[in-house]
C-alpha atoms as a PDB file:
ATOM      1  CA  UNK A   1      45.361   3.388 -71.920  1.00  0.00           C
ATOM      2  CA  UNK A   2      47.361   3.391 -69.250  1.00  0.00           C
ATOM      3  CA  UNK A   3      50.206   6.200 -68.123  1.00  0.00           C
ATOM      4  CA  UNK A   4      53.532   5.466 -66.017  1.00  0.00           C
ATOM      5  CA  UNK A   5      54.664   7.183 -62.807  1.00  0.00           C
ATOM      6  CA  UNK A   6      58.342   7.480 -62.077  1.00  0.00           C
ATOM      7  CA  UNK A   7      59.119   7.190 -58.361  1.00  0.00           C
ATOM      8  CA  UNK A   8      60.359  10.289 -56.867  1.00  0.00           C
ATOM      9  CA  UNK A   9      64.361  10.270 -56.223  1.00  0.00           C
ATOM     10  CA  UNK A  10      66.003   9.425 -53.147  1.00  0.00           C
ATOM     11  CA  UNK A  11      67.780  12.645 -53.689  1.00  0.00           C
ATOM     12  CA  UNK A  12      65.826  14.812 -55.433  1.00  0.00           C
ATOM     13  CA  UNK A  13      67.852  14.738 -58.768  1.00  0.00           C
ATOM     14  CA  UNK A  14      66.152  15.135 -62.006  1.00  0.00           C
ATOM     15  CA  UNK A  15      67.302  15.263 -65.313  1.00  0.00           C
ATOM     16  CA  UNK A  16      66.703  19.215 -67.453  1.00  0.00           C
ATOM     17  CA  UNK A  17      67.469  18.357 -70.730  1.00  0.00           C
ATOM     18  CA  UNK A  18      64.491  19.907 -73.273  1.00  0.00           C
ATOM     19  CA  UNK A  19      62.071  16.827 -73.780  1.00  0.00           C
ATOM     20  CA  UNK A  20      59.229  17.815 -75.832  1.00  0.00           C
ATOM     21  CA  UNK A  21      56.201  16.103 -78.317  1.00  0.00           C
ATOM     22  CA  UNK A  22      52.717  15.504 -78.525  1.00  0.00           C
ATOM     23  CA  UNK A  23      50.906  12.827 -76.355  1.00  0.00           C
ATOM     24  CA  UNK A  24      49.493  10.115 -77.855  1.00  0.00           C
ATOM     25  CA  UNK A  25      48.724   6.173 -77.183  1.00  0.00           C
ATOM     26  CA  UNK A  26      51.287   3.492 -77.909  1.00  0.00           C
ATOM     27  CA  UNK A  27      49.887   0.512 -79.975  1.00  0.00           C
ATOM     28  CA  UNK A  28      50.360  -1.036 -76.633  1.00  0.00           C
ATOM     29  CA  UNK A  29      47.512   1.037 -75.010  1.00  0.00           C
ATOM     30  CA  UNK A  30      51.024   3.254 -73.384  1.00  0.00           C
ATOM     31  CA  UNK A  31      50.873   7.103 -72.748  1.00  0.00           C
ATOM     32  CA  UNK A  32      53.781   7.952 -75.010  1.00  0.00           C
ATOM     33  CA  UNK A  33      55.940  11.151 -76.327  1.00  0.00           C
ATOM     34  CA  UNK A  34      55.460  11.728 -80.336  1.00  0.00           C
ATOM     35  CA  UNK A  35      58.405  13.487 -80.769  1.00  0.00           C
ATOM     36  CA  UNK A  36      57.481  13.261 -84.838  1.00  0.00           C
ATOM     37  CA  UNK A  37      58.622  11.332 -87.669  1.00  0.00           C
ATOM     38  CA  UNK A  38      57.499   8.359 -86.309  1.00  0.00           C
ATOM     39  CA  UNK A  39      59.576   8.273 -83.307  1.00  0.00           C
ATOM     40  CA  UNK A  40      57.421   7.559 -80.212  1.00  0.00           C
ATOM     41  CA  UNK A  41      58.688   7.520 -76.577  1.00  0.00           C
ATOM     42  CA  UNK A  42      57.463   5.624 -73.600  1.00  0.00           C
ATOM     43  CA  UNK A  43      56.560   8.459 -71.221  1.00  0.00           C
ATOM     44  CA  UNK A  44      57.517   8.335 -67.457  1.00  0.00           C
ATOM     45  CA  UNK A  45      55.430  11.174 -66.137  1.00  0.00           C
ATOM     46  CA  UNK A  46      57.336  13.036 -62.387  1.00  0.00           C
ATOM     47  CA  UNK A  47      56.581  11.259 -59.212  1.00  0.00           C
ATOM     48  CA  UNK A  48      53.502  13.412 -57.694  1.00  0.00           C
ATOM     49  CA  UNK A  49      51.759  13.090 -61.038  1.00  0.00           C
ATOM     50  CA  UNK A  50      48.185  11.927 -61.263  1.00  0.00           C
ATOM     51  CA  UNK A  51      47.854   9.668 -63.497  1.00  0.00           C
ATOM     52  CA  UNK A  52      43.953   7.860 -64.602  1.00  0.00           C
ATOM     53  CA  UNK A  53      43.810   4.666 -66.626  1.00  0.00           C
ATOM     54  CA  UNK A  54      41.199   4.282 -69.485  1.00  0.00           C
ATOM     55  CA  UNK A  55      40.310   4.855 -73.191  1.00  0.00           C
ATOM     56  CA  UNK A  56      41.126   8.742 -72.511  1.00  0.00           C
ATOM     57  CA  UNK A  57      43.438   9.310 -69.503  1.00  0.00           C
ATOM     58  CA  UNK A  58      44.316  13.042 -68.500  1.00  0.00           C
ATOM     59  CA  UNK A  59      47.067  13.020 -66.223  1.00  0.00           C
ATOM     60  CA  UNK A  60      47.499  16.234 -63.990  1.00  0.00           C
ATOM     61  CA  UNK A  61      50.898  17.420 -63.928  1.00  0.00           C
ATOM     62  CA  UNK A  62      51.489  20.102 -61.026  1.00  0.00           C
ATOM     63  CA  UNK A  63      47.909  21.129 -61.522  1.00  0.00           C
ATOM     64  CA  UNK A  64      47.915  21.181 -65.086  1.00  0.00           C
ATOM     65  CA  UNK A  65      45.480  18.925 -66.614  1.00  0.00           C
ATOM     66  CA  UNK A  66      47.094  17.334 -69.944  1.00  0.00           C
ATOM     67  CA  UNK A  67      45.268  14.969 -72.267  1.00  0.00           C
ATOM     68  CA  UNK A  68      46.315  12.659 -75.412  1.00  0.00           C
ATOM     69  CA  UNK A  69      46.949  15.103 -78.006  1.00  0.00           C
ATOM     70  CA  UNK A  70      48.235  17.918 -76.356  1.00  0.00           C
ATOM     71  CA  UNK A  71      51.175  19.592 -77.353  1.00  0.00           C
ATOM     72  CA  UNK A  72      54.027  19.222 -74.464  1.00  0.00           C
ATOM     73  CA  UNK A  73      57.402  20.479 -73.482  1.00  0.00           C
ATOM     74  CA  UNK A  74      59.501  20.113 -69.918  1.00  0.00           C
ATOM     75  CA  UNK A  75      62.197  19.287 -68.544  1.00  0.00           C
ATOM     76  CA  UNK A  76      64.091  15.817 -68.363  1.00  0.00           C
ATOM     77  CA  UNK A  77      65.847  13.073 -70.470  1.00  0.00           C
ATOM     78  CA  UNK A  78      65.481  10.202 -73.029  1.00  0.00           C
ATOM     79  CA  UNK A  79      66.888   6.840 -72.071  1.00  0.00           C
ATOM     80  CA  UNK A  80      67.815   4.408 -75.443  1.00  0.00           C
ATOM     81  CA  UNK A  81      70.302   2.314 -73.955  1.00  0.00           C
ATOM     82  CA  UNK A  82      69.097  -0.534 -71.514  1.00  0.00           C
ATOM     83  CA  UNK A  83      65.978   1.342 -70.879  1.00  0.00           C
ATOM     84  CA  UNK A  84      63.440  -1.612 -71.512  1.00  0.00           C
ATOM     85  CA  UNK A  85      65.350  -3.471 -68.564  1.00  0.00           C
ATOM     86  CA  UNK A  86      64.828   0.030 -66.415  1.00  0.00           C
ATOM     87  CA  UNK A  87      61.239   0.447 -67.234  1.00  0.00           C
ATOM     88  CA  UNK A  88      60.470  -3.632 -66.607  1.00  0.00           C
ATOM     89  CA  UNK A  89      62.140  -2.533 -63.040  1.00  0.00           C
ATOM     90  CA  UNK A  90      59.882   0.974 -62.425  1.00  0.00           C
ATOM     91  CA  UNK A  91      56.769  -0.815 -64.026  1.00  0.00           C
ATOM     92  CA  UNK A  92      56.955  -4.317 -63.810  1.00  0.00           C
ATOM     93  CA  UNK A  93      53.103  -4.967 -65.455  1.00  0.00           C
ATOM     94  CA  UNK A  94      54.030  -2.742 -68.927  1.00  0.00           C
ATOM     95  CA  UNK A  95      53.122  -4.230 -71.847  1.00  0.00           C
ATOM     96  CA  UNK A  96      55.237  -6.040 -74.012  1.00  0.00           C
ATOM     97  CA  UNK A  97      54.116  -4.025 -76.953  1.00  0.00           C
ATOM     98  CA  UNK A  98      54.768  -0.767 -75.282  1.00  0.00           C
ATOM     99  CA  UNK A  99      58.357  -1.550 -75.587  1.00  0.00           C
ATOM    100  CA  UNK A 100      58.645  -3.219 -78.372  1.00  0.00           C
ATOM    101  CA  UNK A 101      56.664  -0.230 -80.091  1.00  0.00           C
ATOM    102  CA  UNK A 102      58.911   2.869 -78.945  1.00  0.00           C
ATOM    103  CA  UNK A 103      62.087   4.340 -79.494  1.00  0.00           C
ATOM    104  CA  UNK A 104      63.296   4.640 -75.836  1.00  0.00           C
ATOM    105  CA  UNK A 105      62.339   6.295 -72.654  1.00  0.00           C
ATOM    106  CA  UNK A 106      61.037   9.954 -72.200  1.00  0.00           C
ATOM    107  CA  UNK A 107      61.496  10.550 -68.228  1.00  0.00           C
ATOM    108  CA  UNK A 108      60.475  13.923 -67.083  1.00  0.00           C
ATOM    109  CA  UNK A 109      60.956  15.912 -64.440  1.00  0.00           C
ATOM    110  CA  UNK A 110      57.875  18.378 -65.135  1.00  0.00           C
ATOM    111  CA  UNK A 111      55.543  18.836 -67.739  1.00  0.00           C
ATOM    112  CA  UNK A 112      53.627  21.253 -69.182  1.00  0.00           C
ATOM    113  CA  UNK A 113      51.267  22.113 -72.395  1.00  0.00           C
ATOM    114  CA  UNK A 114      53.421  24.313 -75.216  1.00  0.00           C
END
């Protein structure tokens, strides 16, 4: 499984908006947003984030360890529109079937267990 890293803006903007779910792996192998009733979101975890690779990846947001499964709410924003183009750009080796197999993009800003 592998999780995806946003860059850190050139200005410091990030998007608030409530973005919340349950982690869980794309059929791509993807650290995704479950944001229920089937809707799954590629996840773009905040720059700074720690991110492993491998059959059960914890990623440590601002210290807090978070694991597939856990339930999750932060800040940030959910992309529909154009947003395979926009994650091809950010993460040029994600897998085809991590796009085809989502909804959209779930970019956060911070991240945190409910």
């Amino acid at each position: 499984m592998t999780a995806y890293v946003s860059p850190e803006s050139p200005d410091g903007a990030a998007a608030t908006a409530l973005v919340s779910g349950t982690l869980a792996v794309s059929d791509g192998g993807c650290l995704v947003l479950d944001g229920g009733a089937g809707e799954r979101w590629l996840l773009g975890l905040p720059a700074g984030t720690e991110a492993g690779s491998g059959p059960s990846v914890a990623v440590s947001v601002g210290g807090e360890t978070l694991v597939v499964g856990d339930v999750v709410s932060g800040g940030g924003g959910f992309h529909s529109d154009g947003w395979r183009e926009f994650a091809r750009v950010q993460w040029p080796d994600v897998p085809d079937a991590c796009l085809s197999t989502t909804a959209g993009l779930a970019e956060v800003s911070d991240l945190a267990r409910s």
